[in-house]
C-alpha atoms as a PDB file:
ATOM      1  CA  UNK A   1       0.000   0.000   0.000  1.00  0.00           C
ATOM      2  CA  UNK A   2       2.788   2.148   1.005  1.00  0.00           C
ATOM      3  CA  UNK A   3       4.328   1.526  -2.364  1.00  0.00           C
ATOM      4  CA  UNK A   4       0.970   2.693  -4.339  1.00  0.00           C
ATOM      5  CA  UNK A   5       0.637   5.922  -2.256  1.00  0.00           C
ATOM      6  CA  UNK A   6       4.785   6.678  -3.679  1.00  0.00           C
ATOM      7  CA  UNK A   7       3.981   6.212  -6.829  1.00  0.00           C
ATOM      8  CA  UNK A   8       1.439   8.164  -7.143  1.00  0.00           C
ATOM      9  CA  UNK A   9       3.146  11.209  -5.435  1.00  0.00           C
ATOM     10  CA  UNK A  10       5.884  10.255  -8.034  1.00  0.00           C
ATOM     11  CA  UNK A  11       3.573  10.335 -10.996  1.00  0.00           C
ATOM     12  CA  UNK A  12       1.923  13.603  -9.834  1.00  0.00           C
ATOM     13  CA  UNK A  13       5.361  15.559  -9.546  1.00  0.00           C
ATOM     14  CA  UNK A  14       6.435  14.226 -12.718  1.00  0.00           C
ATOM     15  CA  UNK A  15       2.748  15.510 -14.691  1.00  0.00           C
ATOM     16  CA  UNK A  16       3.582  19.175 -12.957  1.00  0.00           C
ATOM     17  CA  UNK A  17       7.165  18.884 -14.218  1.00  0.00           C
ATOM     18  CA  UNK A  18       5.758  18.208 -17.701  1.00  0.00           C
ATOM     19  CA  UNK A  19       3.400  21.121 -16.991  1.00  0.00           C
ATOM     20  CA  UNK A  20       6.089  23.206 -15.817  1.00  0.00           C
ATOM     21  CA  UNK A  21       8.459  23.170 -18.415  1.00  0.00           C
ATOM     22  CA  UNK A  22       5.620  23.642 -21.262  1.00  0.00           C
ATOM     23  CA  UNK A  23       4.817  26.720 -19.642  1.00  0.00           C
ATOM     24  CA  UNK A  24       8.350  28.151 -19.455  1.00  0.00           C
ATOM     25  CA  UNK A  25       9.045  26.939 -23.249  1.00  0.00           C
ATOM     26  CA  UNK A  26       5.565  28.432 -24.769  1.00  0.00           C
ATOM     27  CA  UNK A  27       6.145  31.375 -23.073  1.00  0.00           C
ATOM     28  CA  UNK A  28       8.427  32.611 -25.744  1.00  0.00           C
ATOM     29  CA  UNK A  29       6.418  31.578 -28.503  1.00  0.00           C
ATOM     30  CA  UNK A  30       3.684  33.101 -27.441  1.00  0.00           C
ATOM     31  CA  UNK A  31       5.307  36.401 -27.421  1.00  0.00           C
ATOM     32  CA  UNK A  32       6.773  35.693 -30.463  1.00  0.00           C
ATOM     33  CA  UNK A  33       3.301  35.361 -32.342  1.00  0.00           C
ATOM     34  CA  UNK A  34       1.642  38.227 -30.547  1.00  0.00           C
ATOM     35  CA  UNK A  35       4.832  40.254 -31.823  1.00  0.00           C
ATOM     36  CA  UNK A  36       4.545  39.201 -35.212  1.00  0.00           C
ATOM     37  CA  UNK A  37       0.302  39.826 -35.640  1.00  0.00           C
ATOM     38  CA  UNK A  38       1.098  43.303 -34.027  1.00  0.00           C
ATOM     39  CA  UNK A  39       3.455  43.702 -37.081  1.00  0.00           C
ATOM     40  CA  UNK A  40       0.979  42.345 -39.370  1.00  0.00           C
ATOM     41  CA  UNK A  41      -1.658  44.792 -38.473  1.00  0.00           C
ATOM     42  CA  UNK A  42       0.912  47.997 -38.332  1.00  0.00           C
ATOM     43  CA  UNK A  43       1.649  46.804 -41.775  1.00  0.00           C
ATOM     44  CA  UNK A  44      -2.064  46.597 -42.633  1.00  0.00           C
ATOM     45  CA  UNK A  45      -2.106  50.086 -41.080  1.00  0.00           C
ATOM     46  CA  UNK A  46       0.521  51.513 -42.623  1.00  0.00           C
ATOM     47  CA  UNK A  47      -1.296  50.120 -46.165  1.00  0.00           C
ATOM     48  CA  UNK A  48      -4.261  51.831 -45.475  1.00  0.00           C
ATOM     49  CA  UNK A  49      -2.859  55.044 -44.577  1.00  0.00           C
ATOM     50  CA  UNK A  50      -0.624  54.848 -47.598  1.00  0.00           C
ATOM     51  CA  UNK A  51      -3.427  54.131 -50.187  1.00  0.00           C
ATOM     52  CA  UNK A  52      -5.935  56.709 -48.377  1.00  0.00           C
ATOM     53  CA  UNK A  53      -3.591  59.305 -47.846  1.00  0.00           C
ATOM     54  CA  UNK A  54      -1.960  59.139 -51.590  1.00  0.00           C
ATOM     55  CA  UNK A  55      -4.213  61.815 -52.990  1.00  0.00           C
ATOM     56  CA  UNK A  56      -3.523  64.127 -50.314  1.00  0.00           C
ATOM     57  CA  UNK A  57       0.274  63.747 -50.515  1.00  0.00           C
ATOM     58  CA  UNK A  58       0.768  61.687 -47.587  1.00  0.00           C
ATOM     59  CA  UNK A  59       2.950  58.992 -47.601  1.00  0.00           C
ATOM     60  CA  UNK A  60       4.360  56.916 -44.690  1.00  0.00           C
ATOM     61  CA  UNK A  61       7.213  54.745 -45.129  1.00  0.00           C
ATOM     62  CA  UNK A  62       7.156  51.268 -44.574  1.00  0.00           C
ATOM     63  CA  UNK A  63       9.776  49.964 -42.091  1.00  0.00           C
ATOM     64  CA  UNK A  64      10.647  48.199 -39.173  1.00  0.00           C
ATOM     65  CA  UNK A  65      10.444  51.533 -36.807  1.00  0.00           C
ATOM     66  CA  UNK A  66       6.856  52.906 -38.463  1.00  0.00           C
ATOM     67  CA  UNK A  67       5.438  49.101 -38.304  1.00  0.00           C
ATOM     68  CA  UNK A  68       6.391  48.473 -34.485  1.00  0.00           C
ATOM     69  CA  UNK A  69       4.620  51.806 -33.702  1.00  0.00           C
ATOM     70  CA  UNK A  70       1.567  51.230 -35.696  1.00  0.00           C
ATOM     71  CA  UNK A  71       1.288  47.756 -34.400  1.00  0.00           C
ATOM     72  CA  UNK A  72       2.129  48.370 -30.830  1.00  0.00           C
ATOM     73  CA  UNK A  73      -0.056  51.583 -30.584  1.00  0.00           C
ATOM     74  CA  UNK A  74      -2.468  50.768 -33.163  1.00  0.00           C
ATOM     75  CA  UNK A  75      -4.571  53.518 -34.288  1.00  0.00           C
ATOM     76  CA  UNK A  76      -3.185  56.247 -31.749  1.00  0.00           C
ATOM     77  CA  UNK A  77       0.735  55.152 -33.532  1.00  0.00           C
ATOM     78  CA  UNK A  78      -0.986  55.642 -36.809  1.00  0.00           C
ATOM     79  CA  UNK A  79      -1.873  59.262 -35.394  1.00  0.00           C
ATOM     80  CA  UNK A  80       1.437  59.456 -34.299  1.00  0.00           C
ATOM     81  CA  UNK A  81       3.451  58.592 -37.016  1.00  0.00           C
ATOM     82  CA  UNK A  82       1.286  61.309 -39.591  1.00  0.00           C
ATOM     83  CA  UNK A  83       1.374  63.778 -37.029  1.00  0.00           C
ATOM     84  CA  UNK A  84       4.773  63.475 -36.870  1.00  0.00           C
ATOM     85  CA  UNK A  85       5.139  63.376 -40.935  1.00  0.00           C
ATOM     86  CA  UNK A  86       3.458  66.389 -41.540  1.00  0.00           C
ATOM     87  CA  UNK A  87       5.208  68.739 -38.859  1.00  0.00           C
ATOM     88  CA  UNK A  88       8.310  67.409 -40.299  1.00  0.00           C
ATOM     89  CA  UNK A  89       7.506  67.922 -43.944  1.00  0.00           C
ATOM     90  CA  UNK A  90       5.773  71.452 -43.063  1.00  0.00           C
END
């Protein structure tokens, strides 16, 4: 009986080991995929903005700084960034 009750404390701290280390390996992935679709809609931002704005002049470029803003901030970077463009074109 003794024997049972040691494996099964065994078997328990081995399934929250296993639980344990998936957590601290998916951890990185995770932020690694929320990075990259907060990229993806900067870019998508940054599109938009581009093909609306054309007509009036306004163009944003399209790199790594003006993508991380847009798709940290969202909408408020977007702001940002053609705030910023026309006070320094102005």
């Amino acid at each position: 009986m003794e024997y049972n009750v040691q494996l099964l404390f065994a078997a328990l701290f081995l399934v929250f080991l296993v639980y344990l280390t998936g957590r601290i390996l998916l951890k990185p992935l995770r932020l690694l995929f929320k990075l990259m679709y907060n990229s993806l809609i900067g870019l998508i931002l940054l599109w938009a903005a581009n093909l609306l704005g054309g007509g009036l002049g306004l163009y944003l470029p399209v790199n790594w700084v003006t993508v991380a803003i847009a798709g940290f901030l969202g909408i408020p970077g977007l702001i940002f960034l053609i705030l910023m463009y026309v006070l320094m074109s102005g």
